[in-house]
C-alpha atoms as a PDB file:
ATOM      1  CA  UNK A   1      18.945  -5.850  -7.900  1.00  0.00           C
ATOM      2  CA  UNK A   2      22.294  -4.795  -6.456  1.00  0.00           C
ATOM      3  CA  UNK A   3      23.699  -7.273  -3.839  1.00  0.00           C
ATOM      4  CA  UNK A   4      24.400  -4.491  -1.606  1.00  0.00           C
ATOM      5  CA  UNK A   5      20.946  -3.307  -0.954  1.00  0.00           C
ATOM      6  CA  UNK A   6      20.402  -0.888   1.834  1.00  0.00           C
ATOM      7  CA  UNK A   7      17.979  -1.887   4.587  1.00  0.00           C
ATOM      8  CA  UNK A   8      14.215  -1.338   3.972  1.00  0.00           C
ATOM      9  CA  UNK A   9      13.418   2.426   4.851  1.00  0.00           C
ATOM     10  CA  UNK A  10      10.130   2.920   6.892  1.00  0.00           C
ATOM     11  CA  UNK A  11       7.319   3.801   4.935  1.00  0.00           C
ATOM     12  CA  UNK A  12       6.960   6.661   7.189  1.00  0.00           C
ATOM     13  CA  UNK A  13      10.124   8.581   5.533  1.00  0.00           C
ATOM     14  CA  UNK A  14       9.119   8.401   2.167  1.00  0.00           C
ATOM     15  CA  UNK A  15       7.956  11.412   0.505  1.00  0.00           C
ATOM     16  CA  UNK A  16       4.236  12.323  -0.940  1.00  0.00           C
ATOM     17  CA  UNK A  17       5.456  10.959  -4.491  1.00  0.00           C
ATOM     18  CA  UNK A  18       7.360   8.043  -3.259  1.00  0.00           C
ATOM     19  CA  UNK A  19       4.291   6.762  -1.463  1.00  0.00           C
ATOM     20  CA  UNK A  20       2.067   7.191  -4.590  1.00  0.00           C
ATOM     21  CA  UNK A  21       4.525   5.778  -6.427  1.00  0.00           C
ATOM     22  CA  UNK A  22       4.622   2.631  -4.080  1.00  0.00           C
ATOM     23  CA  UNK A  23       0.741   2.381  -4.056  1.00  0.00           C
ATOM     24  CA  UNK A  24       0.699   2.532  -7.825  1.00  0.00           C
ATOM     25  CA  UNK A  25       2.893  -0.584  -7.796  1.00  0.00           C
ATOM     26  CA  UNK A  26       0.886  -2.777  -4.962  1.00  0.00           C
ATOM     27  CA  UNK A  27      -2.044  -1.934  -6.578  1.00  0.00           C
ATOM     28  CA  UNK A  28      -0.728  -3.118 -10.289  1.00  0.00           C
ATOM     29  CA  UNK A  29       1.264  -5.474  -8.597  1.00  0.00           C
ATOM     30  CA  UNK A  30       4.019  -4.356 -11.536  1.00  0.00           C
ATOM     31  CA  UNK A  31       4.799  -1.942 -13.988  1.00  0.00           C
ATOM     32  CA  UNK A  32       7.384  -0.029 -16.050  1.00  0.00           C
ATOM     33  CA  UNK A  33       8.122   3.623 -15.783  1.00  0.00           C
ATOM     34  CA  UNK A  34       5.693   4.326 -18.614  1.00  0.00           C
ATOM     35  CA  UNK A  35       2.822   2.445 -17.055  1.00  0.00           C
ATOM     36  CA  UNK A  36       3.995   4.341 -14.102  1.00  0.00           C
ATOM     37  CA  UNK A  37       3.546   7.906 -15.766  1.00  0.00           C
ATOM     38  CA  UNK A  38      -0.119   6.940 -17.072  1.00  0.00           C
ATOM     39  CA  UNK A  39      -1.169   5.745 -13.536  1.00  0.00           C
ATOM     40  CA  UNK A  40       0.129   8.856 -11.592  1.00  0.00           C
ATOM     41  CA  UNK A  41      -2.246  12.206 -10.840  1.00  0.00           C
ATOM     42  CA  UNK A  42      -0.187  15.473 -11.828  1.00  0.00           C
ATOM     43  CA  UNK A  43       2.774  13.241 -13.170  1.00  0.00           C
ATOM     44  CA  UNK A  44       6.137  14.446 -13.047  1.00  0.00           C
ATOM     45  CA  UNK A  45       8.086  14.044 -16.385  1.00  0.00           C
ATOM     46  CA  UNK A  46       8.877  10.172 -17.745  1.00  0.00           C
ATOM     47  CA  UNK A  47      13.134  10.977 -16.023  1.00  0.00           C
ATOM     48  CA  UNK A  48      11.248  11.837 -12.872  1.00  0.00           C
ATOM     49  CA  UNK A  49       9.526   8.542 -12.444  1.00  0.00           C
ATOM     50  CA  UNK A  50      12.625   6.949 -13.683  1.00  0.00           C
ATOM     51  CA  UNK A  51      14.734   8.629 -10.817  1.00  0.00           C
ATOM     52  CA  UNK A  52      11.951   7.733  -8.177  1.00  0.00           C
ATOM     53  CA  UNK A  53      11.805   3.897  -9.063  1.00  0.00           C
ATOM     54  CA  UNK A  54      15.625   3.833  -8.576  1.00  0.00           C
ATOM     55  CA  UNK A  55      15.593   5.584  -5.547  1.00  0.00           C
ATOM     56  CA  UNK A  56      12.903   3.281  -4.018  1.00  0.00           C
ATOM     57  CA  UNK A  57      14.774   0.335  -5.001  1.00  0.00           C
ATOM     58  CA  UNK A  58      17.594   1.731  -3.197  1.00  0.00           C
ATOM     59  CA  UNK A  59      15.260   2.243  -0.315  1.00  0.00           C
ATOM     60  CA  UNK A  60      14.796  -1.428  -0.555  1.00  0.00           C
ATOM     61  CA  UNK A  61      10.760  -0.521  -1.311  1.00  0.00           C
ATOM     62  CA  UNK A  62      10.936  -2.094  -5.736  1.00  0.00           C
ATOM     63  CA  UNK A  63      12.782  -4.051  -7.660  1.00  0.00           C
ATOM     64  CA  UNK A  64      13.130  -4.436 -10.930  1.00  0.00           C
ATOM     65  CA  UNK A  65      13.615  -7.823 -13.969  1.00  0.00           C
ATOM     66  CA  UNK A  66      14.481  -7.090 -17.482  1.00  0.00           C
ATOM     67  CA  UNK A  67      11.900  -7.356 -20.232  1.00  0.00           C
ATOM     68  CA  UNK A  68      13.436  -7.064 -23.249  1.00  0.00           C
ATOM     69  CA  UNK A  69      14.685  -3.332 -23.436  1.00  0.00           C
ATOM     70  CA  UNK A  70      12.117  -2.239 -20.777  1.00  0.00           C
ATOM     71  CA  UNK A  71      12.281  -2.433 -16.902  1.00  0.00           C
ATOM     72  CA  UNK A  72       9.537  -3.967 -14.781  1.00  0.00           C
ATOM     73  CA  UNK A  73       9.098  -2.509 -11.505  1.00  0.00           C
ATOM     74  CA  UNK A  74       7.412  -4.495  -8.218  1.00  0.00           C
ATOM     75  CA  UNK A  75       7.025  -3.675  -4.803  1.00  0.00           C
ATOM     76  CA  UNK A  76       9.362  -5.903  -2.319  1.00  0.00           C
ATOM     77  CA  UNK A  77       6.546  -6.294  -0.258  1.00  0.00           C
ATOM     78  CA  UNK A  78       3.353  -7.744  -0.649  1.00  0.00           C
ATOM     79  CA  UNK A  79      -0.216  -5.559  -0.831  1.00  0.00           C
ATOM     80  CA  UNK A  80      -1.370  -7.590   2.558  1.00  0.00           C
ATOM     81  CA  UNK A  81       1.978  -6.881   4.238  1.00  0.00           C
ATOM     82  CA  UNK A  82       1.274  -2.679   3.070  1.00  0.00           C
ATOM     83  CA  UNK A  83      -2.072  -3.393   3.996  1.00  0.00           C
ATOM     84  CA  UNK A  84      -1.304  -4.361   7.567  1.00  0.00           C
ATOM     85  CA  UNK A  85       0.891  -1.133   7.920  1.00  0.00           C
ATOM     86  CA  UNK A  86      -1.515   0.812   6.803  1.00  0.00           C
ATOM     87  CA  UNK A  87      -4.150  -0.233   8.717  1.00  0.00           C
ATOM     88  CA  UNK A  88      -1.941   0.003  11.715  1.00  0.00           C
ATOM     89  CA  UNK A  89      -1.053   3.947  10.621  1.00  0.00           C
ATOM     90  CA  UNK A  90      -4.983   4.400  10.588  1.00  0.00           C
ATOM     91  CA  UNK A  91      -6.335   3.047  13.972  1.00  0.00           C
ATOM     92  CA  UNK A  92      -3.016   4.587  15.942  1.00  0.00           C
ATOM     93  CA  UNK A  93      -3.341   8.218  13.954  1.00  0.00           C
ATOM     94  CA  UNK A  94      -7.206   8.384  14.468  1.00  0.00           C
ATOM     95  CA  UNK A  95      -8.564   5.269  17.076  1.00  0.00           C
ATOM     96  CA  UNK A  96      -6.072   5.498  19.837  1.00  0.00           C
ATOM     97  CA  UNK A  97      -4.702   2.167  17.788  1.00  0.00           C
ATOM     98  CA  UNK A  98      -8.197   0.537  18.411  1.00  0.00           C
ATOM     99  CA  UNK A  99      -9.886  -1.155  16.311  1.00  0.00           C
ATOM    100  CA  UNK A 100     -13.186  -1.365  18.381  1.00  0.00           C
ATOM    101  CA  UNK A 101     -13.451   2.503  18.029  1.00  0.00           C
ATOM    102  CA  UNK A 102     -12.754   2.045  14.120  1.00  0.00           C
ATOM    103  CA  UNK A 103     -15.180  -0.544  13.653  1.00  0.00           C
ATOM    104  CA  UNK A 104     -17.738   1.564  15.679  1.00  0.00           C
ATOM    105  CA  UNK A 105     -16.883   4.494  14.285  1.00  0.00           C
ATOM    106  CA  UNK A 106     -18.152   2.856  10.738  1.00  0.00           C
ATOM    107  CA  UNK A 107     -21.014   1.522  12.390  1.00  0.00           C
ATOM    108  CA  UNK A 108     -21.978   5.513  13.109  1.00  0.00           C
ATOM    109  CA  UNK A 109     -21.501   6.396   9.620  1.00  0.00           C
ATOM    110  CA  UNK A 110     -24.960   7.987   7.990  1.00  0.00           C
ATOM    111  CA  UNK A 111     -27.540   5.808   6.951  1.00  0.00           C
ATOM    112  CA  UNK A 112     -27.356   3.233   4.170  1.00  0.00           C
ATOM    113  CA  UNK A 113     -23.418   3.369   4.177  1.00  0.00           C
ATOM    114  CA  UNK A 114     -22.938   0.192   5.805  1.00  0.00           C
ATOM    115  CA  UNK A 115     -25.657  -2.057   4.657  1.00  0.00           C
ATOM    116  CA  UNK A 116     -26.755  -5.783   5.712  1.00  0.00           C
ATOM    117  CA  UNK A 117     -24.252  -7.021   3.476  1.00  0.00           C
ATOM    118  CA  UNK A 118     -21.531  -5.269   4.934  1.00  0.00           C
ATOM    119  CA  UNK A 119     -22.986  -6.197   8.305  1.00  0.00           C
ATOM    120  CA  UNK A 120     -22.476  -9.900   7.827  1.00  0.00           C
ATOM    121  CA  UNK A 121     -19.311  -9.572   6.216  1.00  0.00           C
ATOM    122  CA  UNK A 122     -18.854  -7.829   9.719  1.00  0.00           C
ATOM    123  CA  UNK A 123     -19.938 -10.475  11.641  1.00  0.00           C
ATOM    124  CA  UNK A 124     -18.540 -12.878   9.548  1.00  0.00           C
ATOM    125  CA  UNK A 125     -14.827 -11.516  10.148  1.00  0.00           C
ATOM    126  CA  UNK A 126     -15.535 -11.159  14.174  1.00  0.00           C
ATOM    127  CA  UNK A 127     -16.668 -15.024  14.056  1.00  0.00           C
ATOM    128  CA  UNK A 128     -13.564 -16.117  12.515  1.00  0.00           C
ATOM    129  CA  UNK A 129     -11.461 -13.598  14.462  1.00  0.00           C
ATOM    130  CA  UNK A 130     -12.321 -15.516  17.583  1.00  0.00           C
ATOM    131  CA  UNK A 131     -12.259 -18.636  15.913  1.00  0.00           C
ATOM    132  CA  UNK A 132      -8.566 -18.158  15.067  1.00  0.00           C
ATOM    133  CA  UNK A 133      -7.900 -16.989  18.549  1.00  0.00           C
ATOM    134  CA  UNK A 134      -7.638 -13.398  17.935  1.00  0.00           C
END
């Protein structure tokens, strides 16, 4: 990775296929540009990707390591850390940015979606929520 790496963009000003692109590579945790191509709906062509990944790293959102005569791509951050963001994008776009009127708001959803199992998982997460001082 070059030393002079620009500052991390904000996920917010990446383009549609910059995102999926991103999401492709927390999800895989890493891949090369052909790996890339196969994971992609309505792929652009294999220079397309290409171009992407090296605008993203760029961005400061991949990096790549050598593997023999292929490139590797990862994310720079981690799938909790894009997680967290995401979440954060969800409850503020749709909940006000709260997660009471999320969690209720699954609670609501028709019947048999959210099943004893996912109930206690539920309760299980509140319990150590408050345990941890949240």
């Amino acid at each position: 990775m070059s030393p002079k790496r620009r500052q991390r963009v904000a996920w917010e000003t990446l383009g549609a296929r910059e995102r999926e692109i991103l999401e492709v590579l927390l999800a895989r945790t890493e891949a090369t540009a052909a790996e890339m191509l196969a994971s992609l709906k309505n792929p652009p062509s294999y220079s397309s990707v290409r171009a992407m990944l090296a605008i993203l790293e760029e961005k400061g959102h991949a990096r790549h390591r050598r593997d023999g005569l292929r490139y590797v791509y990862a994310s720079t951050v981690s799938a909790a850390s894009a997680r967290g963001v995401a979440v954060q994008r969800l409850l503020d776009t749709f909940f006000g940015g709260s997660p009471a009127r999320a969690v209720a708001t699954l609670l609501e959803l028709p019947d048999g979606a959210v099943d004893e199992t996912t109930m206690r998982e539920l309760r299980k997460a509140v319990l150590a929520a408050r345990s941890a001082g949240r």
